[in-house]
Protein backbone atom coordinates (compact mmCIF):
# COMPACT_ATOMS: atom_id res chain seq x y z
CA UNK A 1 73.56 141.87 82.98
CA UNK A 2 73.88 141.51 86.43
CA UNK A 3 77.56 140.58 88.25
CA UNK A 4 77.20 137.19 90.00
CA UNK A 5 78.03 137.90 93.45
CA UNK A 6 80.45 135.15 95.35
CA UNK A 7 79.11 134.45 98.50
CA UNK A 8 81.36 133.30 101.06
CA UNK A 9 80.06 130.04 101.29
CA UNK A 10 80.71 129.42 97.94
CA UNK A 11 84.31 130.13 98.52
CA UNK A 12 84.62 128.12 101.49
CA UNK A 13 83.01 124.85 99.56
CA UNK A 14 85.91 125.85 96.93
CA UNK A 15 88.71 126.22 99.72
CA UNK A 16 87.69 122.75 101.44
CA UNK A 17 87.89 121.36 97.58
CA UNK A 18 91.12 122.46 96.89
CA UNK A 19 92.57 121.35 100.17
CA UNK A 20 91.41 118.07 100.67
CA UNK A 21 94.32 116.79 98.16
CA UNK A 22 96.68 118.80 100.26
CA UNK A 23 95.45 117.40 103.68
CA UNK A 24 96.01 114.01 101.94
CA UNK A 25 99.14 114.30 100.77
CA UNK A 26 100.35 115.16 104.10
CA UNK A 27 98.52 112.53 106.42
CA UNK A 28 96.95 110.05 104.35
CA UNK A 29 98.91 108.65 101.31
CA UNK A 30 100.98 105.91 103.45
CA UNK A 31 97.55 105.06 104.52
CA UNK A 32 95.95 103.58 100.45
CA UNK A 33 95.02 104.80 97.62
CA UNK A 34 92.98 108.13 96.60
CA UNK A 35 89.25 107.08 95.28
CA UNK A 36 86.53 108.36 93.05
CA UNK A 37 82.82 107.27 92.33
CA UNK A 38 80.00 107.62 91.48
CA UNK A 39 76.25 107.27 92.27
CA UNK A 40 72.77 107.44 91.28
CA UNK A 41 69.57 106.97 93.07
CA UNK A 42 66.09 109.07 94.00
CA UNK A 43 65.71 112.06 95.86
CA UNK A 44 62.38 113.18 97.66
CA UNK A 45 61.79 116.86 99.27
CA UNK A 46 59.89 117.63 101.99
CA UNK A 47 59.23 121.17 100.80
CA UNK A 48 55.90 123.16 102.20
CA UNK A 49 54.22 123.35 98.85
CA UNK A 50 51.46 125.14 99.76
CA UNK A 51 52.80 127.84 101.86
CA UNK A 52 55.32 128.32 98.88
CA UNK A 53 52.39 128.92 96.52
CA UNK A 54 50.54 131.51 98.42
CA UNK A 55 53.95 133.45 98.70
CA UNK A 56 54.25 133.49 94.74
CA UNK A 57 50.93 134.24 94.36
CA UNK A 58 51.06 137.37 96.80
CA UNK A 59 48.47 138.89 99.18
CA UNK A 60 44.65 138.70 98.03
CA UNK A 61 44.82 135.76 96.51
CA UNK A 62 44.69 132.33 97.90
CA UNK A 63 46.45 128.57 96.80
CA UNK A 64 45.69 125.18 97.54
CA UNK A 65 48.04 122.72 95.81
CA UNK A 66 46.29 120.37 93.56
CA UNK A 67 49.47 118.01 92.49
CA UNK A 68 52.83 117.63 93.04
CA UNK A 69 56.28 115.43 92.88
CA UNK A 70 58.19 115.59 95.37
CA UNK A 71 60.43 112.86 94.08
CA UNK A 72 63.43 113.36 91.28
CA UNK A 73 66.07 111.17 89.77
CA UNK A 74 69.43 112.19 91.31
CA UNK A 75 72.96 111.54 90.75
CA UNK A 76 76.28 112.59 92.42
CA UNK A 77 80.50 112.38 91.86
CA UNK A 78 82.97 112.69 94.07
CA UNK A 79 86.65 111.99 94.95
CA UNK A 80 87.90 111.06 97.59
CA UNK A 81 91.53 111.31 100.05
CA UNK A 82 92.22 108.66 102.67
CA UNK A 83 93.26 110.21 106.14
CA UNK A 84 93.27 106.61 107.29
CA UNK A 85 92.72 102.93 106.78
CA UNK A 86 89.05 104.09 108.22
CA UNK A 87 88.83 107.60 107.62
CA UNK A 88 88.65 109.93 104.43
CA UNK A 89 87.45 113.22 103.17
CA UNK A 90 85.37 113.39 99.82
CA UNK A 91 84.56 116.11 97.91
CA UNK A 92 82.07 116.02 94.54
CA UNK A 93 78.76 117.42 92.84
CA UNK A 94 75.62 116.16 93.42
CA UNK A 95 72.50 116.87 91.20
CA UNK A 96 69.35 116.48 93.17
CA UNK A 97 67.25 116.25 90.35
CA UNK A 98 63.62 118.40 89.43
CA UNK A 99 60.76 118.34 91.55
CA UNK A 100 57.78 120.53 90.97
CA UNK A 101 53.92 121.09 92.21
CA UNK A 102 50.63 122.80 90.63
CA UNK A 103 48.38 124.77 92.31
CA UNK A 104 44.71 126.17 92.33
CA UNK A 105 44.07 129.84 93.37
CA UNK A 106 41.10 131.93 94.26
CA UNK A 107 40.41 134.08 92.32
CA UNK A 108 39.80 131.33 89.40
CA UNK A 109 43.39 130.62 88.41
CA UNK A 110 46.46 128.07 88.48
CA UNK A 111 49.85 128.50 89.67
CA UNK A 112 53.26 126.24 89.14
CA UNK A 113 56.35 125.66 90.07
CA UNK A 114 59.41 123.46 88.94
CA UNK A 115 62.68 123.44 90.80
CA UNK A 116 66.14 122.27 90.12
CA UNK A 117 69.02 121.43 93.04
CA UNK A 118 72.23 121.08 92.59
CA UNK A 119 76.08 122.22 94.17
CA UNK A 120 78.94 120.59 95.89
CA UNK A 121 79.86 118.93 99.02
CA UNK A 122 82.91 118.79 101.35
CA UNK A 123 82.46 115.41 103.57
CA UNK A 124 84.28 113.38 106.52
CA UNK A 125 83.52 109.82 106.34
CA UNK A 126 84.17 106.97 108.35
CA UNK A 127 84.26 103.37 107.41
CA UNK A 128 83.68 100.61 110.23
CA UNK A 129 84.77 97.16 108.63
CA UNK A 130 82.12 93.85 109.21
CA UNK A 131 84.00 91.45 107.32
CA UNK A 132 86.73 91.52 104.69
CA UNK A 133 84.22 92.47 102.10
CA UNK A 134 81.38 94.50 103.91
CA UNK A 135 82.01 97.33 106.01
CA UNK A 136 79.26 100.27 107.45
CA UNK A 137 79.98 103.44 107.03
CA UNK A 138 78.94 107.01 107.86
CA UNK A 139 79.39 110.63 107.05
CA UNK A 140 78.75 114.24 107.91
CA UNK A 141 80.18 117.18 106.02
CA UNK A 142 78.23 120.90 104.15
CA UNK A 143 76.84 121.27 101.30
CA UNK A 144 76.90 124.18 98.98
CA UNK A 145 73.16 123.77 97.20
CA UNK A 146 71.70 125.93 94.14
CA UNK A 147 67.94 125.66 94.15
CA UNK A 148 67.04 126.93 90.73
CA UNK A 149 62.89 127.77 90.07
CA UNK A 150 60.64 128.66 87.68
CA UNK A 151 56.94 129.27 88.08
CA UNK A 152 54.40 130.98 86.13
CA UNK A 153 50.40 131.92 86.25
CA UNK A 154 47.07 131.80 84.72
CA UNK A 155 43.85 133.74 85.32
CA UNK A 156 44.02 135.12 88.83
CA UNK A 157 47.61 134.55 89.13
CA UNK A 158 48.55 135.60 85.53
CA UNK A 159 50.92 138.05 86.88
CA UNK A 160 53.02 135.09 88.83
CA UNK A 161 56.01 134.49 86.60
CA UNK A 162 59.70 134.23 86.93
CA UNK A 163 62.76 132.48 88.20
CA UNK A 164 64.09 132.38 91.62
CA UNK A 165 67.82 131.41 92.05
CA UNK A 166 68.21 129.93 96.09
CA UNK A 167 71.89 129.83 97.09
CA UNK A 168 72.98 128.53 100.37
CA UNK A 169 75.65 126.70 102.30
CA UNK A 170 74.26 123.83 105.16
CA UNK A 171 74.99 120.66 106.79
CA UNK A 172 74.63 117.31 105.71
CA UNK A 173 75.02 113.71 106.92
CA UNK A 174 74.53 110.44 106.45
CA UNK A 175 74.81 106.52 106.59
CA UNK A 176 75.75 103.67 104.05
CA UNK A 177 77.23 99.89 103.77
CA UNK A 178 80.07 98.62 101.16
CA UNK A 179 80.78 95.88 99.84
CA UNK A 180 84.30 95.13 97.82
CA UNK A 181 84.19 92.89 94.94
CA UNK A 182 87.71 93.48 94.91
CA UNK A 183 90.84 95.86 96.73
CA UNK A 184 89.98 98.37 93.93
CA UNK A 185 86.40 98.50 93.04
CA UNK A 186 83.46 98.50 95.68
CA UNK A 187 79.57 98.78 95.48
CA UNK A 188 77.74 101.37 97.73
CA UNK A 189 74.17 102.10 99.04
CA UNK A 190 73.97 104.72 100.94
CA UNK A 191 70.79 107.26 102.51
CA UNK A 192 71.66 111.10 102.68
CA UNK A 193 70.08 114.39 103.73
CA UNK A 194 70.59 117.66 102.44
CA UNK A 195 69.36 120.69 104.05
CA UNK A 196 68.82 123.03 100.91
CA UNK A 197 66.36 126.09 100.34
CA UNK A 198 63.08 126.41 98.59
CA UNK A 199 61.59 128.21 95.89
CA UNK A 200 60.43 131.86 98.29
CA UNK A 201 64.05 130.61 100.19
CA UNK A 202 63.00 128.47 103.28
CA UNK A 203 64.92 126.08 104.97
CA UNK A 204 64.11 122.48 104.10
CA UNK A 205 65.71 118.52 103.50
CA UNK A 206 66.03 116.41 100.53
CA UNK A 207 66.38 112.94 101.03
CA UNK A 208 68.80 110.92 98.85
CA UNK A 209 68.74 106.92 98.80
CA UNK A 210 71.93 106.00 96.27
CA UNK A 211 73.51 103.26 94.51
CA UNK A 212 77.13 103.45 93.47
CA UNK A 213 80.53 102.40 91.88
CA UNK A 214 83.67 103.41 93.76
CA UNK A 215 87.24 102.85 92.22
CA UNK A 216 90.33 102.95 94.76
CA UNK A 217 93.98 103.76 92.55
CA UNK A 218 97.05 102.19 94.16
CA UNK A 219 95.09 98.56 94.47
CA UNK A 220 96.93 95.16 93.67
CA UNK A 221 100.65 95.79 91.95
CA UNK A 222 99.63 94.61 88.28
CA UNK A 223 101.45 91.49 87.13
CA UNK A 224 103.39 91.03 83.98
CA UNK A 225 101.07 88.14 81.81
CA UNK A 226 102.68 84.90 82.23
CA UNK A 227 104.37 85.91 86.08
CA UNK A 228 102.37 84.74 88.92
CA UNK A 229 103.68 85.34 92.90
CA UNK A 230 106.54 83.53 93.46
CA UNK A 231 107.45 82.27 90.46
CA UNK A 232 111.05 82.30 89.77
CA UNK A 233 111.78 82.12 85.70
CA UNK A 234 114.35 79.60 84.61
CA UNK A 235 117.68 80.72 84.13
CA UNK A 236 119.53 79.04 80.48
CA UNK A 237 122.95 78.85 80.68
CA UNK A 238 125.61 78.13 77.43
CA UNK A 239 126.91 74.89 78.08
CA UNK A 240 130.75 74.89 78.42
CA UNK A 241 133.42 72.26 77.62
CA UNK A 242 134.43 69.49 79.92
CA UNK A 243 138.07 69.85 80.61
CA UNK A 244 139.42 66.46 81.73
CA UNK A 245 141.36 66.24 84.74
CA UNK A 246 144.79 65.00 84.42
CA UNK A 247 145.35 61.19 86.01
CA UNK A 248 145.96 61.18 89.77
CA UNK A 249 148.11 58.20 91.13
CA UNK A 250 145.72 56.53 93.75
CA UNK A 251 146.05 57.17 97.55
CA UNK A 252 147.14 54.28 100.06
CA UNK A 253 144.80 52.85 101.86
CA UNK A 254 143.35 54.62 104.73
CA UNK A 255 141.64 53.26 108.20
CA UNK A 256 138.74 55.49 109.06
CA UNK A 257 137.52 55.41 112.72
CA UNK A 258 134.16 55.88 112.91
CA UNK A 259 132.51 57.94 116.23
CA UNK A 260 128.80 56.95 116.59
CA UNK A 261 127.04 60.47 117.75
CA UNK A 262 123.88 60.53 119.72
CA UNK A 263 120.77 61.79 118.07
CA UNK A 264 119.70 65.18 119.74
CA UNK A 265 117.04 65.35 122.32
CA UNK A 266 114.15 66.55 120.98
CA UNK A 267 113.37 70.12 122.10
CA UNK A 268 110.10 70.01 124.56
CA UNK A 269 107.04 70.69 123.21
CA UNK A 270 104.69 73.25 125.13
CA UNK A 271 102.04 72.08 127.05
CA UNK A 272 99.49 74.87 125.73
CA UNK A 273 99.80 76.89 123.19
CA UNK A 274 97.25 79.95 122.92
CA UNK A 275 97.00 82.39 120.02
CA UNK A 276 94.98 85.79 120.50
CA UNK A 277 94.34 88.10 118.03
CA UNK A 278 95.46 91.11 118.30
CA UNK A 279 92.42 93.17 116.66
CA UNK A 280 90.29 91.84 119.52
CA UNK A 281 93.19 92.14 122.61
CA UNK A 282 94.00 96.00 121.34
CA UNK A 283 92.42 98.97 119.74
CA UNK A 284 94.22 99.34 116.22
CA UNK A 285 97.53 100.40 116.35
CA UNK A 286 97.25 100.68 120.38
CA UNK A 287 99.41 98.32 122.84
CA UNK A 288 96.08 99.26 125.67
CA UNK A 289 94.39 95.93 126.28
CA UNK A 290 90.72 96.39 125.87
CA UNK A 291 88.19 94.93 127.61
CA UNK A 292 87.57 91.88 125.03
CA UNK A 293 91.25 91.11 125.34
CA UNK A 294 91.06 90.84 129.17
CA UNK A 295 88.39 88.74 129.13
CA UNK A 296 90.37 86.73 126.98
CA UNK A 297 93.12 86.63 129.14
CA UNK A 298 90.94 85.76 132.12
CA UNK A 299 90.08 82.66 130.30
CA UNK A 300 93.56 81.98 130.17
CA UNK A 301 94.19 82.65 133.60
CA UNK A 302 91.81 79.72 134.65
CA UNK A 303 93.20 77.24 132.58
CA UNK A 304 96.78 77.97 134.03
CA UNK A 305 95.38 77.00 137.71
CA UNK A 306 95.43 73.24 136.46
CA UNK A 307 98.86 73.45 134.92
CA UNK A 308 102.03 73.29 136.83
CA UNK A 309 104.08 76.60 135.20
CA UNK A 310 107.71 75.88 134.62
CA UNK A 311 107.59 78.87 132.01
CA UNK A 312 105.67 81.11 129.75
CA UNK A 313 106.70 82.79 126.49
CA UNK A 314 104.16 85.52 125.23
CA UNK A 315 105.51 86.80 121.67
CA UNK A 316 103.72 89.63 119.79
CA UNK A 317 102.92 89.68 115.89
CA UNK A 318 101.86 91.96 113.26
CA UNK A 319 100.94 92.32 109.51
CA UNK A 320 103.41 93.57 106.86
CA UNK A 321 102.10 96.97 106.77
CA UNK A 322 104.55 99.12 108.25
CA UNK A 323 108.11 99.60 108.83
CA UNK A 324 110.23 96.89 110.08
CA UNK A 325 111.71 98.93 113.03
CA UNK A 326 107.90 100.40 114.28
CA UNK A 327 106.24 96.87 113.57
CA UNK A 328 109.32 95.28 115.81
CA UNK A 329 108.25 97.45 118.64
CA UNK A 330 104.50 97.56 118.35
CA UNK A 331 104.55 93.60 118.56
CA UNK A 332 106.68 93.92 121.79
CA UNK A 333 104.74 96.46 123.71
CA UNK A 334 101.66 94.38 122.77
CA UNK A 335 103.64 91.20 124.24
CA UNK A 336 104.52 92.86 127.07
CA UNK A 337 101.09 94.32 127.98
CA UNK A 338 100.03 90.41 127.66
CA UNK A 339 102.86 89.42 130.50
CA UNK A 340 101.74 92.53 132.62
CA UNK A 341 98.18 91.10 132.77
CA UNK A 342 99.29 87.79 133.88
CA UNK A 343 101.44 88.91 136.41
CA UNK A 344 99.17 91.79 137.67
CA UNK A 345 96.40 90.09 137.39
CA UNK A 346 96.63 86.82 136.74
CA UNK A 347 98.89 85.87 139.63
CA UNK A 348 101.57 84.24 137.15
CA UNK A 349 105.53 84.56 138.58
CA UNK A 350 106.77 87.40 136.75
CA UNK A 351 110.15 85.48 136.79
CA UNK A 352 108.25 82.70 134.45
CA UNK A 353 107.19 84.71 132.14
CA UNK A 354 109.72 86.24 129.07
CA UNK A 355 108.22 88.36 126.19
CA UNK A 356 109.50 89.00 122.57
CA UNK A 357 108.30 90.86 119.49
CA UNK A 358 108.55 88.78 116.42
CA UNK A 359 106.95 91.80 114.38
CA UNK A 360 105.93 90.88 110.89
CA UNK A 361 108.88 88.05 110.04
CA UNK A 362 106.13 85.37 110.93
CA UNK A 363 102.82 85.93 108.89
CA UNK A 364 100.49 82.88 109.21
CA UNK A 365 98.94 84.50 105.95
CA UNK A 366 100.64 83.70 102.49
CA UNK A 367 101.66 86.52 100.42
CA UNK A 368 99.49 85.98 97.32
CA UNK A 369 96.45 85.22 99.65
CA UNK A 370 96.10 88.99 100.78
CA UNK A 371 97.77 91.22 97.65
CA UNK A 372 98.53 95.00 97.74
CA UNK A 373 101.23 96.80 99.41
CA UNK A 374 98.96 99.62 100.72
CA UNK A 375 97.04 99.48 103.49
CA UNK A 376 92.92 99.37 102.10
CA UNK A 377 90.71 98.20 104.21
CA UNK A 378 90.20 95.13 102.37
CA UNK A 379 93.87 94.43 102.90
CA UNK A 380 93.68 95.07 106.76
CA UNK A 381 91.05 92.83 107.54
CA UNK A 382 92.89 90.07 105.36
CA UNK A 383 95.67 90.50 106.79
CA UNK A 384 94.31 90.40 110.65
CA UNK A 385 95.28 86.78 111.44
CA UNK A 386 98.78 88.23 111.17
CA UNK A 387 98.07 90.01 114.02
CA UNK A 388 98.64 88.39 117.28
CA UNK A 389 99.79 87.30 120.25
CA UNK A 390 100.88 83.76 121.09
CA UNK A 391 101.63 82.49 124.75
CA UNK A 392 103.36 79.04 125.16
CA UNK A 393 102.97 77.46 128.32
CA UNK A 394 106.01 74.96 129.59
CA UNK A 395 104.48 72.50 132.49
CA UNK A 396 102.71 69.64 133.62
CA UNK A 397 98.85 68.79 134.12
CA UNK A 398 98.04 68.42 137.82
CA UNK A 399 96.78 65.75 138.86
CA UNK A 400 92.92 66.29 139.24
């Protein structure tokens, strides 16, 4: 029996396996939960048939493929570990399913050939959210593919039988949409190639079009039956005995001078009031304004030249993800890159203008409208109204 022979391919595919957890656990667990899925879906070859045939069937003898199916059902699993709110690496096994062909030769005879690929994949894949529920996302990543063959002979090519056993590591890539039904489970349909080796052991692509399930852990905290958010139980206490107090002997009679006070002045209202969101002013978790958010703020800009300024307060937001102390500063930087504009650009008095960073103590979102306490994508884009900046403008109209 012949020793199988480890390529070193084969052990890097095995490596990348065992250290995606590792990578992971290291840079991505803050970020949501790990995943795993799975998918099923067609595959279709583009394998040179015909050239393969007259290699099995050797020198004197020709082939001309008479029939063949290029197309097999297919299936793959994988698991996967969040670098990111948009980033992850997966690792699984895909089974490209059996293809095969049938072939004429001359001399009088048939030849045929039925093929089986399968292996494992190490992928990086990014995830670009639409809306709350649909994102886009691609991948690129190797493949470690076993292209398994048999193939056999009549009349001129009766001596054409065997097995071939085509082991090889490539690239692979692809692209794909989502769509969450809910934090934890999501549908995907995504379009692969694989770049895997034929039956004589040249270079080729299977196509993969797939439907699948993908389950996130660390979703939604579960709730107890009968609890909903916010929901304070009653508290029962044992009623105790009324002690009577012992008679007093009345007061005199006392004159009380009443002081009429003056009802506050109300505090002024602002004149304008302008929320931006954040997602649109700043690349995520950046304080940079983009070009989007400056075009926002040019907008604003015009509107001020018809308002006399008496003052401007910019405050930042953010969402609850995060620490307390990095949201706190993130919301100011983001506040004061706002002011900055104005000033710089804008032409506002940079004495008008005062900036604070409210950080997350403000959400415009309620609690049970967005749930989980780590960061899916699902949950950021919920969450993204939380994310702002707000500038109140104190003044007066000019006259026009």
């Amino acid at each position: 029996m012949k020793k199988p022979n480890l390529q070193p391919q084969w052990m890097a595919v095995t490596l990348a396996v065992l250290f995606s957890p590792m990578v992971y656990a290291q840079g991505g667990a803050e970020h949501t939960g790990m995943y795993v899925g799975i998918s099923a879906g067609e595959s279709k070859d583009t394998f040179e048939n015909e050239r393969s045939a007259n290699a099995l069937v050797g020198a004197g003898v020709n082939a001309q493929v008479l029939s063949e199916d290029r197309r097999g059902n297919a299936y793959k699993a994988f698991v996967g570990f969040p670098l990111s709110p948009t980033w992850a690496v997966e690792t699984g096994y895909f089974d490209l399913g059996r293809t095969r062909f049938d072939a004429s030769t001359t001399p009088s005879g048939t030849v045929s050939s039925q093929s089986r690929i399968q292996g494992l994949n190490v992928d990086l894949v990014g995830t670009m959210p639409i809306t709350d529920r649909w994102s886009l996302l691609g991948r690129v990543g190797a493949a470690y593919a076993q292209n398994k063959s048999t193939f056999g002979g009549t009349g001129g090519a009766a001596a054409v039988a065997g097995s071939t056993s085509e082991r090889d590591t490539h690239y692979k890539y692809g692209l794909g949409t989502s769509f969450a039904f809910t934090p934890a489970l999501s549908m995907r349909l995504e379009g692969e190639r694989y770049r895997v080796k034929d039956v004589v052991g040249k270079k080729a692509d299977v196509d993969l079009v797939s439907l699948g399930l993908v389950y996130r852990f660390g979703g939604p905290m579960p709730q107890a039956k009968g609890m909903r958010m916010g929901y304070v139980p009653p508290v029962y206490s044992t009623p105790q005995p009324v002690v009577q107090a012992p008679a007093v002997a009345p007061e005199p009679a006392r004159v009380v001078l009443v002081v009429p006070v003056m009802p506050a002045a109300p505090e002024p209202k602002p004149l304008m009031q302008v929320k931006l969101q954040a997602d649109s002013l700043f690349g995520f978790d950046q304080a940079t304004l983009q070009s989007d958010g400056k075009r926002a703020l040019d907008k604003l800009v015009l509107e001020l030249k018809e308002v006399n300024v008496q003052s401007i307060q910019v405050t930042g937001h953010t969402d609850r993800l995060g620490t307390q102390a990095y949201n706190a500063a993130l919301s100011t930087r983001r506040a004061e890159s706002v002011r900055d504009y104005l000033v710089q650009v804008g032409g506002v008095a940079g004495a008008l203008v005062t900036v604070s960073g409210a950080g997350s103590t403000q959400p415009e979102t309620p609690f049970d409208a967005c749930q989980g306490l780590k960061a899916s994508q699902a949950l950021i884009t919920c969450l993204r109204v939380d994310r702002r900046v707000e500038v109140d403008v104190m003044g007066t109209q000019l006259a026009r």
